[in-house]
PDB file of N, CA and C in Angstrom:
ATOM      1  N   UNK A   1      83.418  50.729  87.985  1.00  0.00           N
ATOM      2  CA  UNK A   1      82.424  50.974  86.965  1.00  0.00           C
ATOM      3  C   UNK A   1      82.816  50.189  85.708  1.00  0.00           C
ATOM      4  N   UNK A   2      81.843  49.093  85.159  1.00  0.00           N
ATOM      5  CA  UNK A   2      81.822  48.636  83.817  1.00  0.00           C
ATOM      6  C   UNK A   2      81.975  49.552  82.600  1.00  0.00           C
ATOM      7  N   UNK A   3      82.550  49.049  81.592  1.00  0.00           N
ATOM      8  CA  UNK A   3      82.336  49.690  80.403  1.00  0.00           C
ATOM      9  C   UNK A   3      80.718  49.628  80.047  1.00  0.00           C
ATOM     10  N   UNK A   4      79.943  49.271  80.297  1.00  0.00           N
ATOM     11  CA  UNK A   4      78.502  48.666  79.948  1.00  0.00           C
ATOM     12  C   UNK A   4      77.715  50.130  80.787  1.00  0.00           C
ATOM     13  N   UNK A   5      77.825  50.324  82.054  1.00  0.00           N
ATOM     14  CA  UNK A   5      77.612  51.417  82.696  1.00  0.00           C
ATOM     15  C   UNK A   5      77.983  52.722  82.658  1.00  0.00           C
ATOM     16  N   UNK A   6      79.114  52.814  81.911  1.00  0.00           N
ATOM     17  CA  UNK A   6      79.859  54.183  81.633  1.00  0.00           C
ATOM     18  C   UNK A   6      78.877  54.306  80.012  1.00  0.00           C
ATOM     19  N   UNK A   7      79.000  53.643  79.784  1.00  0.00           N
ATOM     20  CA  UNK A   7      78.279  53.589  77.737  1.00  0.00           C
ATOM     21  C   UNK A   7      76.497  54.660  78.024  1.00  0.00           C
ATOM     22  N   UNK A   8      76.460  53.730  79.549  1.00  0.00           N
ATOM     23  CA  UNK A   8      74.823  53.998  79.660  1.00  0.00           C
ATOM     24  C   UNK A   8      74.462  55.737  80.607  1.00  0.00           C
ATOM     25  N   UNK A   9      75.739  55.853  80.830  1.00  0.00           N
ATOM     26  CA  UNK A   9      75.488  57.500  81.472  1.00  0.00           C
ATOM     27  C   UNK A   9      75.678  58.726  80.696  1.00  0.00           C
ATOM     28  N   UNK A  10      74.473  59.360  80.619  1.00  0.00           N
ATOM     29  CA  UNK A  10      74.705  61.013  79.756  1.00  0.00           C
ATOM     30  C   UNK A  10      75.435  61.905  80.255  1.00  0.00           C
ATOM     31  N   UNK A  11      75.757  62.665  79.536  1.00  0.00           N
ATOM     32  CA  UNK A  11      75.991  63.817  79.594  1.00  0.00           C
ATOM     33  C   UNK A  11      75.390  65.104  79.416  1.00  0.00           C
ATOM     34  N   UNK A  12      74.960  65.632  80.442  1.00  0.00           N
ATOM     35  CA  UNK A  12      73.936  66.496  80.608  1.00  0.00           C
ATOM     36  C   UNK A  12      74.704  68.435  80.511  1.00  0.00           C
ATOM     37  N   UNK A  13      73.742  68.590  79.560  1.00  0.00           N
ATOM     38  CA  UNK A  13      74.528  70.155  78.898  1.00  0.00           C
ATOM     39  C   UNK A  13      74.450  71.145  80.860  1.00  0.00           C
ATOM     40  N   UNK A  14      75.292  71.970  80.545  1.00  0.00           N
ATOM     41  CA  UNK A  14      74.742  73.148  81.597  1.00  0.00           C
ATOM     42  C   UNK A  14      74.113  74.161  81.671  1.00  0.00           C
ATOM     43  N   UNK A  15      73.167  74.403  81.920  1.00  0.00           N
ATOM     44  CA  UNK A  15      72.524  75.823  81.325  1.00  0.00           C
ATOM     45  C   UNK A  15      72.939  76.890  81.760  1.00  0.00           C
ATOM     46  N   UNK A  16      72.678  77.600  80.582  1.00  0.00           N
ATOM     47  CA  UNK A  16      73.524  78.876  80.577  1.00  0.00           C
ATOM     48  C   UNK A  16      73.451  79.839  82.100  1.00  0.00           C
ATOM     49  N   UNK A  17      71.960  79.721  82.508  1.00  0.00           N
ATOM     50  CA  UNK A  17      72.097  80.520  83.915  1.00  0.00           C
ATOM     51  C   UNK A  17      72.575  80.085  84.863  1.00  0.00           C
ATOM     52  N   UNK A  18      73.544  78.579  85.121  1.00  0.00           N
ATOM     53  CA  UNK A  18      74.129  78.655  85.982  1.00  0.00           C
ATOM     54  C   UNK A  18      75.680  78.714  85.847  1.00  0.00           C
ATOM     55  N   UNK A  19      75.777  79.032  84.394  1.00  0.00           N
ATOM     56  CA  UNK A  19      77.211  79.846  84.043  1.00  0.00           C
ATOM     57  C   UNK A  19      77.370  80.946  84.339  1.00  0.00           C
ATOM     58  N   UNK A  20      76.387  81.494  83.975  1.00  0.00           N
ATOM     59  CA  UNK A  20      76.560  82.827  84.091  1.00  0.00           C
ATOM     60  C   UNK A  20      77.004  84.311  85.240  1.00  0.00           C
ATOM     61  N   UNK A  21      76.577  83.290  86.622  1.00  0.00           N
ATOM     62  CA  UNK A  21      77.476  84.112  87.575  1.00  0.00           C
ATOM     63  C   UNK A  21      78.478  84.209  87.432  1.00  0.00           C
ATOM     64  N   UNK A  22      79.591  82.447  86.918  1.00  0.00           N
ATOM     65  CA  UNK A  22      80.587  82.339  86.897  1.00  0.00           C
ATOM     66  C   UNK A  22      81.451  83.224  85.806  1.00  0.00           C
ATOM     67  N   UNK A  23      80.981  83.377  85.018  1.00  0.00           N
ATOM     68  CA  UNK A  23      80.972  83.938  83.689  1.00  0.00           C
ATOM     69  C   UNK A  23      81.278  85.813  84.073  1.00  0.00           C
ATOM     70  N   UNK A  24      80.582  86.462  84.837  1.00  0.00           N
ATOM     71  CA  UNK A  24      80.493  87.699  85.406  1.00  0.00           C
ATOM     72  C   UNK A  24      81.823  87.575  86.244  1.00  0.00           C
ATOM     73  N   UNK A  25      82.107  86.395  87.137  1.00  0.00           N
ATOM     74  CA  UNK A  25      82.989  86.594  88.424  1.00  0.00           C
ATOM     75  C   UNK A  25      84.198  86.345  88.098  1.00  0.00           C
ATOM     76  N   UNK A  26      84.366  85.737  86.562  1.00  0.00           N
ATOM     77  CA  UNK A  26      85.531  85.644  86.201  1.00  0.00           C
ATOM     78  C   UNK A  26      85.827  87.304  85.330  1.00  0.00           C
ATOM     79  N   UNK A  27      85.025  87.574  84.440  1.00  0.00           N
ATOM     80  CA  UNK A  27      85.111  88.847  83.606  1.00  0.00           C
ATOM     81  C   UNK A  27      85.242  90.083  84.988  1.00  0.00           C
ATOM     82  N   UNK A  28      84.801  89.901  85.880  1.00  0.00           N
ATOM     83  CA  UNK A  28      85.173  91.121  87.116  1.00  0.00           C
ATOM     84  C   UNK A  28      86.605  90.969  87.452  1.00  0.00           C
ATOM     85  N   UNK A  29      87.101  89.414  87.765  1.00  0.00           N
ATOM     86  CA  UNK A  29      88.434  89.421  88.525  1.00  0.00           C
ATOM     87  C   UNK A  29      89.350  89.637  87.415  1.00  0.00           C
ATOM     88  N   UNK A  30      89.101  89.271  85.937  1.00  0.00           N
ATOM     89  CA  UNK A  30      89.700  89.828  84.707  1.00  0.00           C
ATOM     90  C   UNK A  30      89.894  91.360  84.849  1.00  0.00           C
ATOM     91  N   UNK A  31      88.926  91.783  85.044  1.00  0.00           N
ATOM     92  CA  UNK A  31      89.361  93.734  84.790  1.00  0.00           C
ATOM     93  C   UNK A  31      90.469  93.978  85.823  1.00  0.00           C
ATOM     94  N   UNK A  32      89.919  93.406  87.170  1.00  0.00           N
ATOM     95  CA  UNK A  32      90.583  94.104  88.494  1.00  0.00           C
ATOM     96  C   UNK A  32      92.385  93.283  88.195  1.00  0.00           C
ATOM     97  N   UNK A  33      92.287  92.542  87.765  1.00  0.00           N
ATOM     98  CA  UNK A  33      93.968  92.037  87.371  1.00  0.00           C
ATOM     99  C   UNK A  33      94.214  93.021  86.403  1.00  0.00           C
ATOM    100  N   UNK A  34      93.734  93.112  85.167  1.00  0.00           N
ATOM    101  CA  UNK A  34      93.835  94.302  84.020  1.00  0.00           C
ATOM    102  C   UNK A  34      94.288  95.319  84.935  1.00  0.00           C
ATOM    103  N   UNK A  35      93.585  96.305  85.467  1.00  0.00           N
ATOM    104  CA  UNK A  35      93.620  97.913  86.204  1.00  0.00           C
ATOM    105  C   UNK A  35      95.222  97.483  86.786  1.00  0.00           C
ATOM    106  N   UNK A  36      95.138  96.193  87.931  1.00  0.00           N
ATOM    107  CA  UNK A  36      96.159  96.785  88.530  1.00  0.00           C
ATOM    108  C   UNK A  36      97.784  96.625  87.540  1.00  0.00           C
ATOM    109  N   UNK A  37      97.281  95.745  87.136  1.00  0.00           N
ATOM    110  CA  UNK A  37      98.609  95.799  86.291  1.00  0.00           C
ATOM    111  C   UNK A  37      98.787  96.420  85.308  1.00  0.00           C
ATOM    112  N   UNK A  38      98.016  97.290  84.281  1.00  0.00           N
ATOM    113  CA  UNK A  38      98.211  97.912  83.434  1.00  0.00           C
ATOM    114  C   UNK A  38      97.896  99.776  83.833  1.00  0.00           C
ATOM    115  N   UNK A  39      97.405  99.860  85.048  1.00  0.00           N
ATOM    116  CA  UNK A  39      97.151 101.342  85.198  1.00  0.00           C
ATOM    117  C   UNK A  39      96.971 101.636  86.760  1.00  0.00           C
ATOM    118  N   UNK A  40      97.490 100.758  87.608  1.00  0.00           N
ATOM    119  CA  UNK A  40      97.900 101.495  88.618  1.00  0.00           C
ATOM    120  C   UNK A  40      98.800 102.443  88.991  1.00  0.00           C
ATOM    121  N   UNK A  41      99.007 103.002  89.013  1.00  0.00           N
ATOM    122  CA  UNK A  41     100.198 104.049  88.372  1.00  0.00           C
ATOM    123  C   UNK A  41      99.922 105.722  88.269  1.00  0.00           C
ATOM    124  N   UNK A  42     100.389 106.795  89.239  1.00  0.00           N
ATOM    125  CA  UNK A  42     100.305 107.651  88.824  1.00  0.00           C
ATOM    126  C   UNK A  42      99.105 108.610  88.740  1.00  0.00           C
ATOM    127  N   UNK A  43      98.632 109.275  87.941  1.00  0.00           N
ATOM    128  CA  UNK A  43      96.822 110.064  88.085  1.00  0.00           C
ATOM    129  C   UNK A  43      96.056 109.172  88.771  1.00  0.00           C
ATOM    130  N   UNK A  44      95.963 107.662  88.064  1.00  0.00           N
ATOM    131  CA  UNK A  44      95.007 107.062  88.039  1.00  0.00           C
ATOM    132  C   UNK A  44      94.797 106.006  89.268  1.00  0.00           C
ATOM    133  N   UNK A  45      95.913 106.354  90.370  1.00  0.00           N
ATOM    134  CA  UNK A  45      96.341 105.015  91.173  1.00  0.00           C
ATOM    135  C   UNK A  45      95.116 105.186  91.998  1.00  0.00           C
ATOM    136  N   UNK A  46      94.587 103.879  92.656  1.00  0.00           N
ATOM    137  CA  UNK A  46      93.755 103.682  93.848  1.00  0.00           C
ATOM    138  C   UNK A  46      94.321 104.017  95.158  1.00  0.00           C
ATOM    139  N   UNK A  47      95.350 103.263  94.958  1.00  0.00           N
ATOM    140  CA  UNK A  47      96.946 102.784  95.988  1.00  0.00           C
ATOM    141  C   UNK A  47      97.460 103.827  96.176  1.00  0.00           C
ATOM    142  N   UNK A  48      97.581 104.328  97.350  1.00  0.00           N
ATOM    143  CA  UNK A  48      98.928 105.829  97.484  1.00  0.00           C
ATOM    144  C   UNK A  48     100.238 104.658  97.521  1.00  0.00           C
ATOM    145  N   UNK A  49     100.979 105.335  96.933  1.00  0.00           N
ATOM    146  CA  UNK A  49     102.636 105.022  97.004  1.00  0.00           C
ATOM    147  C   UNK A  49     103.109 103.965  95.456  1.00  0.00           C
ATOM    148  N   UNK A  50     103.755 103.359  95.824  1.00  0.00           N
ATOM    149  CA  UNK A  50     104.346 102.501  94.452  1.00  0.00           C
ATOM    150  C   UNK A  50     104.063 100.824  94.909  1.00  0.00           C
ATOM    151  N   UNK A  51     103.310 100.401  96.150  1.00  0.00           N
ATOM    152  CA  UNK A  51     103.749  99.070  97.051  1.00  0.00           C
ATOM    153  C   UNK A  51     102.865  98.323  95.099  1.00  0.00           C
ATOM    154  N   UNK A  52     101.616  98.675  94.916  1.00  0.00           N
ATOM    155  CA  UNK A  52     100.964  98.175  93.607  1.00  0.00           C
ATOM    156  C   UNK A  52     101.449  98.301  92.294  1.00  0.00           C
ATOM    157  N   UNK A  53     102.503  98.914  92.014  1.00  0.00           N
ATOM    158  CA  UNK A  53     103.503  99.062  90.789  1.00  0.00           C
ATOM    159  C   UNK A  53     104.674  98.149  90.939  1.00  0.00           C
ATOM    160  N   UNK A  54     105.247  97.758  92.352  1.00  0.00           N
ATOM    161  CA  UNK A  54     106.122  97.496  92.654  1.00  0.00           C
ATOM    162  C   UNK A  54     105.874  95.691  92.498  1.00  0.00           C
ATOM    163  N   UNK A  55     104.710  95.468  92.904  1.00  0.00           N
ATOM    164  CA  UNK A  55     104.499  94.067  93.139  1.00  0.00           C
ATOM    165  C   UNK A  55     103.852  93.213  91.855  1.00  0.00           C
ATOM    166  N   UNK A  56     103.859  94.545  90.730  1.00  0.00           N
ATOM    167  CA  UNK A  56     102.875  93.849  89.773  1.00  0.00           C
ATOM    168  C   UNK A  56     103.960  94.446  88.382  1.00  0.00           C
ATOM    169  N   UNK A  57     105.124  94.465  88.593  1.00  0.00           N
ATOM    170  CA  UNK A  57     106.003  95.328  87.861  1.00  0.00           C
ATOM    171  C   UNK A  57     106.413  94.039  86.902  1.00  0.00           C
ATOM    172  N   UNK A  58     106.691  93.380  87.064  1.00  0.00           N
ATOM    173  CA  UNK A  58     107.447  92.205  86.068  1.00  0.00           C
ATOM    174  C   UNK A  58     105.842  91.677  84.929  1.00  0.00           C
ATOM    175  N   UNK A  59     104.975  91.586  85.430  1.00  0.00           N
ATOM    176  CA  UNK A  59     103.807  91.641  85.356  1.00  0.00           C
ATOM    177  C   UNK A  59     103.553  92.619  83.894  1.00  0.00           C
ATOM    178  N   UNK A  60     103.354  94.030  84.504  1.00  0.00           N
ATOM    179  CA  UNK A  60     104.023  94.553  83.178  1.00  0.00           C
ATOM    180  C   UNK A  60     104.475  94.874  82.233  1.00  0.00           C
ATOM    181  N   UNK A  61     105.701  94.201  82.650  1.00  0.00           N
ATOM    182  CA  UNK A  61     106.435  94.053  81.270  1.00  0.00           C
ATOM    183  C   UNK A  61     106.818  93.461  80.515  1.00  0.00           C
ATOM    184  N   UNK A  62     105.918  92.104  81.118  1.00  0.00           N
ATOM    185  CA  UNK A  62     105.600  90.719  80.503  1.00  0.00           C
ATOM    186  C   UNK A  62     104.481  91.006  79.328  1.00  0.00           C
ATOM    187  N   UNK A  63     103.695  91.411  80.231  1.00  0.00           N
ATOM    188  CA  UNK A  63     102.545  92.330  79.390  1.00  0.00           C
ATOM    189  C   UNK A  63     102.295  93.284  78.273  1.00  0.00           C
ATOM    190  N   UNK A  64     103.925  93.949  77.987  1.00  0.00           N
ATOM    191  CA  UNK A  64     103.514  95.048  77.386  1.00  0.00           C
ATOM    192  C   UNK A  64     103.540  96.410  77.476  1.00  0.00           C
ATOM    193  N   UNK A  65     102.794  96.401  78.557  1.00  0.00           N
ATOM    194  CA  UNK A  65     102.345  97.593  79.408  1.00  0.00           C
ATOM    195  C   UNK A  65     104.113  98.525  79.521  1.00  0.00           C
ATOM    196  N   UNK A  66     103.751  99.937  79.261  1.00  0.00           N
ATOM    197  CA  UNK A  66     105.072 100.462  79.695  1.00  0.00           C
ATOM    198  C   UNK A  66     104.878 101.121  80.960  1.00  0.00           C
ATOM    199  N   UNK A  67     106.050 101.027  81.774  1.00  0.00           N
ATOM    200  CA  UNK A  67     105.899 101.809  83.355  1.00  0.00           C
ATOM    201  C   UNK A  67     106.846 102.878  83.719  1.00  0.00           C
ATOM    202  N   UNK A  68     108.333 102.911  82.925  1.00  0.00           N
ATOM    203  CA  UNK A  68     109.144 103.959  82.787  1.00  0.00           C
ATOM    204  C   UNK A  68     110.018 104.238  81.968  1.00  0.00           C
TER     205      UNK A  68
END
C-alpha cells in the first residue's frame, strides 16, 4: 500500500449498537470475576467447599479483599 492510498482511506466511527453487546459481555464477565473473587466465601458461596477461595486467593489479596 502507497502512502497516496493510505492518505485516501477513512476511518469509519462504530456505532454504538454494535458496541453495545460487547459493552454488556464485558460488564457481565466483570461482575462474575468481581463475585468470585471478592465474595465467594462463606454465607454467600455458590461453590460448596473452599476449591473457589482457594484458586482465587492470591487474587484477593492483591485486591484488597480480606479472606482471614
Amino acid at each position: 500500500m502507497t502512502y497516496a492510498t493510505m492518505q485516501d482511506t477513512a476511518v469509519k466511527p462504530i456505532p454504538l449498537r454494535d458496541l453495545m453487546p460487547w459493552g454488556i459481555f464485558g460488564s457481565l464477565m466483570f461482575a462474575i470475576f468481581l463475585y468470585f473473587v471478592g465474595a465467594e466465601q462463606g454465607a454467600t458461596a455458590v461453590v460448596r467447599g473452599e476449591t473457589i477461595h482457594e484458586y482465587v486467593h492470591d487474587a484477593r489479596h492483591l485486591l484488597g479483599f480480606p479472606c482471614h
